[in-house]
Structure formats: structure tokens, C-alpha cells
Protein backbone atom coordinates (compact mmCIF):
# COMPACT_ATOMS: atom_id res chain seq x y z
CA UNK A 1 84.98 104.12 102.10
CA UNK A 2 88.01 103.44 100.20
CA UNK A 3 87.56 104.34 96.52
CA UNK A 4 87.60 102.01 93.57
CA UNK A 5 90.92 101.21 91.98
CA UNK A 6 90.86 102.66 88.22
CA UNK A 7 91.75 100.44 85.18
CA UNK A 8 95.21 99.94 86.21
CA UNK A 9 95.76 97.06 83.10
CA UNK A 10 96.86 94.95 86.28
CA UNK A 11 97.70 92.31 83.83
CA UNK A 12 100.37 93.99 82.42
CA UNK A 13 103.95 95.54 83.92
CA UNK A 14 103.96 97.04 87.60
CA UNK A 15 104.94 100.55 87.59
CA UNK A 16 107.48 99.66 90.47
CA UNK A 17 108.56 96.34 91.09
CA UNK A 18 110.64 95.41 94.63
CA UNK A 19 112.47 92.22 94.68
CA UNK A 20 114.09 90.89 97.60
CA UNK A 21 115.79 93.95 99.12
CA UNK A 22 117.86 93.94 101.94
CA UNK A 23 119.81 96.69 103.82
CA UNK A 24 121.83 96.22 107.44
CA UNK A 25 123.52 99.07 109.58
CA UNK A 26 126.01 97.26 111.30
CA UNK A 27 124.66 94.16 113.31
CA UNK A 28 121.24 95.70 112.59
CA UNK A 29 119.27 94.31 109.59
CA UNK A 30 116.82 97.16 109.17
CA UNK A 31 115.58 95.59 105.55
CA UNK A 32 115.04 91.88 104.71
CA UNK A 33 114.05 90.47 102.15
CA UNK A 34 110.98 92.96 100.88
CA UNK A 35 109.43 92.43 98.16
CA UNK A 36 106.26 94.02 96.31
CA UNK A 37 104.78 95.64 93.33
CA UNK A 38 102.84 98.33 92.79
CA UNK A 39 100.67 98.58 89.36
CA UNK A 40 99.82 101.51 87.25
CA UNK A 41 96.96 103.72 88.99
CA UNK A 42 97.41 102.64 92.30
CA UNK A 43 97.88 103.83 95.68
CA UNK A 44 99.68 101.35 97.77
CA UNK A 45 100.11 102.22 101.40
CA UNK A 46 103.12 101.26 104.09
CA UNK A 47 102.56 100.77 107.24
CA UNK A 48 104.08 99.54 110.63
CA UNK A 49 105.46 100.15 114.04
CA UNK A 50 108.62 102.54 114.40
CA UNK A 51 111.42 100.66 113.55
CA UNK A 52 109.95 97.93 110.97
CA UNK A 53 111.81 99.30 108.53
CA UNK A 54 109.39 101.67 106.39
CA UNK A 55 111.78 105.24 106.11
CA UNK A 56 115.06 102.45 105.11
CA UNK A 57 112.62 100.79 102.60
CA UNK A 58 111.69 104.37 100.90
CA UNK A 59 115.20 106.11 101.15
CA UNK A 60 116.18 103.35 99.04
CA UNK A 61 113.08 103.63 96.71
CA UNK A 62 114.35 107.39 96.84
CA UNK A 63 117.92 106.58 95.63
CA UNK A 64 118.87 108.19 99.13
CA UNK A 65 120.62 104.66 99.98
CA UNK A 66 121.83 102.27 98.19
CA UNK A 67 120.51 98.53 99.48
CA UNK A 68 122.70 95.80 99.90
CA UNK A 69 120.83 92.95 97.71
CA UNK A 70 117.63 92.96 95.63
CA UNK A 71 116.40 94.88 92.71
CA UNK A 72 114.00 97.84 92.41
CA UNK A 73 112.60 98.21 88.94
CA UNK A 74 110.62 101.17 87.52
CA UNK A 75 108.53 100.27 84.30
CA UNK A 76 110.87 97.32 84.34
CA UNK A 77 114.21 98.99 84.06
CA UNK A 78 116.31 98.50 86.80
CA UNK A 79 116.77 101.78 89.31
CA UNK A 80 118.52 100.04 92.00
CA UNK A 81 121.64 101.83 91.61
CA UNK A 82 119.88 105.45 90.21
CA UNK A 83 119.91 108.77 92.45
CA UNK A 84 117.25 111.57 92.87
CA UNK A 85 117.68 113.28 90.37
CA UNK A 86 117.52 110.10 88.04
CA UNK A 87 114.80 108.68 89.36
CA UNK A 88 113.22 112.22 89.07
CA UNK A 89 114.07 112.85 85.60
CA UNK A 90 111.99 108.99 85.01
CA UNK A 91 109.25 110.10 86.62
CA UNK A 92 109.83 109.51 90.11
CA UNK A 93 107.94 112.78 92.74
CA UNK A 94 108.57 112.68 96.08
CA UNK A 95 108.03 114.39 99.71
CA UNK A 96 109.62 114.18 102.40
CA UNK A 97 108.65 113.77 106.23
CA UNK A 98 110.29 117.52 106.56
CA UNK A 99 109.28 119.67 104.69
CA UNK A 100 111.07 121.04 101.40
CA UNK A 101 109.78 124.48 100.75
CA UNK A 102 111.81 127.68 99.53
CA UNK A 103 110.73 130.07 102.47
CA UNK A 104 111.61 133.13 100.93
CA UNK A 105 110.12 132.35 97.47
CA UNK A 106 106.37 132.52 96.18
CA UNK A 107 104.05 129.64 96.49
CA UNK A 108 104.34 129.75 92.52
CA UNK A 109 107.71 129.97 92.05
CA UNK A 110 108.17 127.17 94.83
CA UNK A 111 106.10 125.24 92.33
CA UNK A 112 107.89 126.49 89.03
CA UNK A 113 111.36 125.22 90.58
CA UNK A 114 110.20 122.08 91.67
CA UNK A 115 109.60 121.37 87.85
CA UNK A 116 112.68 122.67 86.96
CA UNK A 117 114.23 119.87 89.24
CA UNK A 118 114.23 117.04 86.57
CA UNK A 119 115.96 119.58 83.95
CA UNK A 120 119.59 120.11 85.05
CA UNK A 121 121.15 120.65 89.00
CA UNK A 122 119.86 123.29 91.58
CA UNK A 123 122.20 125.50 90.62
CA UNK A 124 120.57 126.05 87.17
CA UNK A 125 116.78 125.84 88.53
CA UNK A 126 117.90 128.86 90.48
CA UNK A 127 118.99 131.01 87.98
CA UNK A 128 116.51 129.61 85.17
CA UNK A 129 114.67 132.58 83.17
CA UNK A 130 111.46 133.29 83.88
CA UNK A 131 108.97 130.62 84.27
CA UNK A 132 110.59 128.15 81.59
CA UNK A 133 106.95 127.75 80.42
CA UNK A 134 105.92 126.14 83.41
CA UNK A 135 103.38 128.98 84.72
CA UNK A 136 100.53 127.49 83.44
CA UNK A 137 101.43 123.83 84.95
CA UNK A 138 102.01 125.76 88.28
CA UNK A 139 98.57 127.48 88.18
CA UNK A 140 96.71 123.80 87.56
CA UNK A 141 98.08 122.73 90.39
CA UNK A 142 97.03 126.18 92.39
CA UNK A 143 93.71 126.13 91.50
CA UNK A 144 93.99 121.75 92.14
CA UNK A 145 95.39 122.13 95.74
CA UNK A 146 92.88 125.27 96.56
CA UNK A 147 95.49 127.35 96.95
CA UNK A 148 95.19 130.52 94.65
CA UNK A 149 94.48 133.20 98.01
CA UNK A 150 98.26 132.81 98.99
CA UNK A 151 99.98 131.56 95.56
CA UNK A 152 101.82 135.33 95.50
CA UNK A 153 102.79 135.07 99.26
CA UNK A 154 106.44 133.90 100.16
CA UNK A 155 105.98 129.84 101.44
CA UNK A 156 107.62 131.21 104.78
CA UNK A 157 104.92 132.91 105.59
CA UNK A 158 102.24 130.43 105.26
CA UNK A 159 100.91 128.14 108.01
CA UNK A 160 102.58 124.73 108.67
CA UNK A 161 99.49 123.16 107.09
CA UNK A 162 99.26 125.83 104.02
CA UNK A 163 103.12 124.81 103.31
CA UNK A 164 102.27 121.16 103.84
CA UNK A 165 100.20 121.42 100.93
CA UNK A 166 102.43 123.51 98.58
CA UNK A 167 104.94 120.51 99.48
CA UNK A 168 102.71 117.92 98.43
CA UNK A 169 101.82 119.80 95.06
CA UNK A 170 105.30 120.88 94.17
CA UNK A 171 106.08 116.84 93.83
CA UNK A 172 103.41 116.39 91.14
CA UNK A 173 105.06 119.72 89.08
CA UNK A 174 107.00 117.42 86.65
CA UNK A 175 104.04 115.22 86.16
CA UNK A 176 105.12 112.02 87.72
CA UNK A 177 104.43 108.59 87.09
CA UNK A 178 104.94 107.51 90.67
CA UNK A 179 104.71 109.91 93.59
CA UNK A 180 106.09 108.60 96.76
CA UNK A 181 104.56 110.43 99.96
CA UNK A 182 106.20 109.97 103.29
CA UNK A 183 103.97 110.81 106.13
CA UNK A 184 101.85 113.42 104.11
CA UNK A 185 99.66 113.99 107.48
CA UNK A 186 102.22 114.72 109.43
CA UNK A 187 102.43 117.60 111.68
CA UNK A 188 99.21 118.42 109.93
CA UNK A 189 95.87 119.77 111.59
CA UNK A 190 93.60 116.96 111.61
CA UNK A 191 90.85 119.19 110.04
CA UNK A 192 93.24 119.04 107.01
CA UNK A 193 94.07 115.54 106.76
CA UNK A 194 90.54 114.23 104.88
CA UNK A 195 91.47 117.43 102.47
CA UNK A 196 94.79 116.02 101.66
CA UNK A 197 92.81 112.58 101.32
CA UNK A 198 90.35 114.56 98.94
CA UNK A 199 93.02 115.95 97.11
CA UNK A 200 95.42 112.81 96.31
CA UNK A 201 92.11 111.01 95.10
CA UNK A 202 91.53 113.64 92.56
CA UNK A 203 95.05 113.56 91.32
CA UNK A 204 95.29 109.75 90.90
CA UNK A 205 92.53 109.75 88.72
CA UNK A 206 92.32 113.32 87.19
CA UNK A 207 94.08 112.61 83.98
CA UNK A 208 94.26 116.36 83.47
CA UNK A 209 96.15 116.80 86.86
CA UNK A 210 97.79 113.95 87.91
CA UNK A 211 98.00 111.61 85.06
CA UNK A 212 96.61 109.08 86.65
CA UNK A 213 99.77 108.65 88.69
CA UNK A 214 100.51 105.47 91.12
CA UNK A 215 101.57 106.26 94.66
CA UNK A 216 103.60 104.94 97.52
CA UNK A 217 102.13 106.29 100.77
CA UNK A 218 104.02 105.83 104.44
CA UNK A 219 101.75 107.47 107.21
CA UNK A 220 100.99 106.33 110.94
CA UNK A 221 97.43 107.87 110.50
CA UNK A 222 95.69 104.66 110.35
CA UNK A 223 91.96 106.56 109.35
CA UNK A 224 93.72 108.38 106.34
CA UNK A 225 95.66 105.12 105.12
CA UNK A 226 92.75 103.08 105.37
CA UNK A 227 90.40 105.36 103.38
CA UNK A 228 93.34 106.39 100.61
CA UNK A 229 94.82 103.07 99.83
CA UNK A 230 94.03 100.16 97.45
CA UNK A 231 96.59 97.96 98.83
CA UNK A 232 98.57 98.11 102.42
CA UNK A 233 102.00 96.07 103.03
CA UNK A 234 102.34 95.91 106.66
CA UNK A 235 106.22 95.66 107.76
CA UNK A 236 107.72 94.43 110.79
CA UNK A 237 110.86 94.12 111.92
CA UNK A 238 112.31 94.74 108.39
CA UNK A 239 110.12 92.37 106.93
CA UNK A 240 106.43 91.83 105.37
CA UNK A 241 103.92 90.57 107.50
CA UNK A 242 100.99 91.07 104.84
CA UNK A 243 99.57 93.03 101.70
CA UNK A 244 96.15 93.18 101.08
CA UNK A 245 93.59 95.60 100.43
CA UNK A 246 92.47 97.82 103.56
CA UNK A 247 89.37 95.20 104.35
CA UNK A 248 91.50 92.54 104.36
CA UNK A 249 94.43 94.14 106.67
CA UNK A 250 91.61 94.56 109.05
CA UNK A 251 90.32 91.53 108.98
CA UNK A 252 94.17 89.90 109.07
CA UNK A 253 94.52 88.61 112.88
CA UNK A 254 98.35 88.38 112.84
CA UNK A 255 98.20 91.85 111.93
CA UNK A 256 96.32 93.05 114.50
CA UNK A 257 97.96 91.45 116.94
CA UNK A 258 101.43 92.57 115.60
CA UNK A 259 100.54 95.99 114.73
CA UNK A 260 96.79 97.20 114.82
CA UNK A 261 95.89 95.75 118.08
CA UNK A 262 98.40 98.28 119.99
């Protein structure tokens, strides 16, 4: 059963605001028109058929792309224009569909760089004394994501689903506002995936942990999205077809049709 939204103050600003956005390659318009909002506390899912659009939608969210109309706003500035590391250093975590792990380095110190990130370029995370202070962040987030058996072992050496979650955890190091996840199950043993469900509905409302952080989730696993996410915007072709919570994208026959029914 999906679980209650917390006090999100849904009268008052969205976290991340999406207004109109459109992006073409060519003759192709991959993005048109989108537009949604996504409040404080909230876990808003995207979902729909290869090609509707989703990975164009979030490299732009990202500040991997630049769109070619609309507005993305975070805590009402506008971001439209901002890149990674700006977005990152506003509060912005991310993964990515591959994953972004230091093989050679410790689980922890994959962890203690990831913070680093929103403090200056790679080149100083790299050579950054010590911990910078973040060692006791990093071991939270051990202990959080279960796991404190391999935090000493290089990432490398870890299984595909043991890195998966060291991924996922390094993008909450910096204590983000807004996490975006792309495709956190994939690739990922399906014994795993209600653990990664577990664990992403402690940090949205652990205020300890996650700060009660609002997430943008892409995944194709319909169980997992379902279950996870207050709200679902179904794309197709580029454009949205319907957001509602998960009962009523079920229930939504033009969706099922379009997307669910195949």
C-alpha cells in the first residue's frame, strides 16, 4: 500500500515547479509542452513507454540539457539555465541510470566525495584532506542503507546490487532538498527492489536522514512505482497524458490503454 504523504504545507510553494517545457532534436520533438509541480515531502513518480520523453524531461531537470522553451523553478527561483553542479550546490541529488561509483575507493570515501561535490570541482574533492568533517554524515547513511559489513571494501568489489545502493546513498550525502532517481531498480535483483522501496520511504520522512526530502522517481518497474509514489505523471509521446495519485492512474482508462494495458 502506498504510504501516506507527510505534511507537505501543499498550500504553499512547490519545491520544483515545470512550466511548459519543450525540447526537439532535429524534426523530432522529444519534449512538449510539460508541465508539473512537485511539493515539499513528496515523491512524484514518471512513467511511460520508451520514447515518451522521460530521460529528455530529467536531463533537463539535471541541467544536462538545456530545453528550448519553458521554465523550471526550484523553491521558485528559476534553474532553467543552471548546471550540475549549481543545481547541486541548491540542493539538487541525483543518480543516474549507470551507475556513478569510484571503483577503486571505499564505500565511505565514495560517500565522503559525493558530499564534497557541492563544495568546489572534482579536482578539489579529490585531493580534499581527510574527511572534511563529513565522516559522521557518511556513517548515518551506512548504518541507513544497511551497509556497514562492506563500508571499508573498495565499491569495485561489491555486487552490482551492493553498488546500486552505495549509488543511491551517495546522492543524499549533501543533504538534498530534492533527489531525482532515474531508474533506481534497474539492473537490480528483484529481491532488492522492495529494500530500496523500504529505504527511500525512511529517508523521505526521517528528518534525521533525509530531511524530509521530495523526490522525482523515473522507473519501468510498475510494482515499485506504484507502492513508492504519491503522485505519477504518465508521458507519452513527449507529452502528459495524466497525474494523479497511483489509485487513480490505475483506475485512468486512457492510461491503460496508452500505457498500462501493454
Amino acid at each position: 500500500m502506498n504510504h501516506a504523504l507527510q505534511d507537505t504545507g501543499t498550500a504553499g510553494q512547490p519545491i520544483l515547479r515545470v512550466t511548459g517545457l519543450k525540447k526537439t532534436y532535429g524534426a523530432i520533438l522529444a519534449v512538449s509542452g510539460v508541465s508539473f509541480q512537485v511539493m515539499p515531502g513528496e515523491i512524484f513518480g514518471v512513467i511511460g513507454p520508451n520514447g515518451s520523453g522521460k530521460t529528455t524531461l530529467f536531463n533537463s531537470m539535471l541541467g544536462q540539457i538545456t530545453p528550448d522553451a519553458g521554465k523550471i523553478e526550484l523553491n521558485g527561483e528559476d534553474v532553467t539555465h543552471c548546471g550540475p553542479l549549481q543545481l547541486n550546490q541548491r540542493g539538487v541529488g541525483r543518480t543516474f541510470q549507470t551507475l556513478q561509483v569510484f571503483g577503486k575507493m571505499t564505500v565511505r570515501d565514495n560517500l565522503i566525495v559525493a558530499a564534497q561535490e557541492h563544495q568546489g570541482s572534482m579536482f578539489s574533492r579529490m585531493f580534499a584532506p581527510g574527511d572534511s568533517g563529513l565522516g559522521a554524515r557518511a556513517d548515518a547513511l551506512i548504518d541507513q542503507f544497511r551497509i556497514r559489513h562492506v563500508a571499508h571494501k573498495k565499491a569495485g568489489e561489491l555486487s552490482y546490487g551492493q553498488q546500486k545502493l552505495v549509488d543511491i546513498a551517495m546522492a543524499f550525502m549533501s543533504e538534498p532538498a530534492l533527489v531525482l532517481l532515474d531508474e533506481p531498480c534497474a539492473g537490480v535483483n528483484p529481491s532488492l527492489v522492495g529494500g530500496i522501496s523500504t529505504l527511500l520511504k525512511e529517508l523521505n520522512r526521517n528528518p534525521k536522514i533525509g530531511q524530509h526530502s521530495s523526490f522525482v522517481v523515473i522507473e519501468h518497474n510498475m510494482d515499485f512505482v506504484m507502492d513508492l509514489c504519491h503522485r505519477i505523471m504518465v508521458m507519452v509521446e513527449g507529452q502528459v497524458m495524466a497525474i494523479g495519485t497511483p489509485a487513480e492512474i490505475r483506475a485512468n482508462k486512457q492510461v491503460l490503454d496508452a500505457y498500462l494495458g501493454n
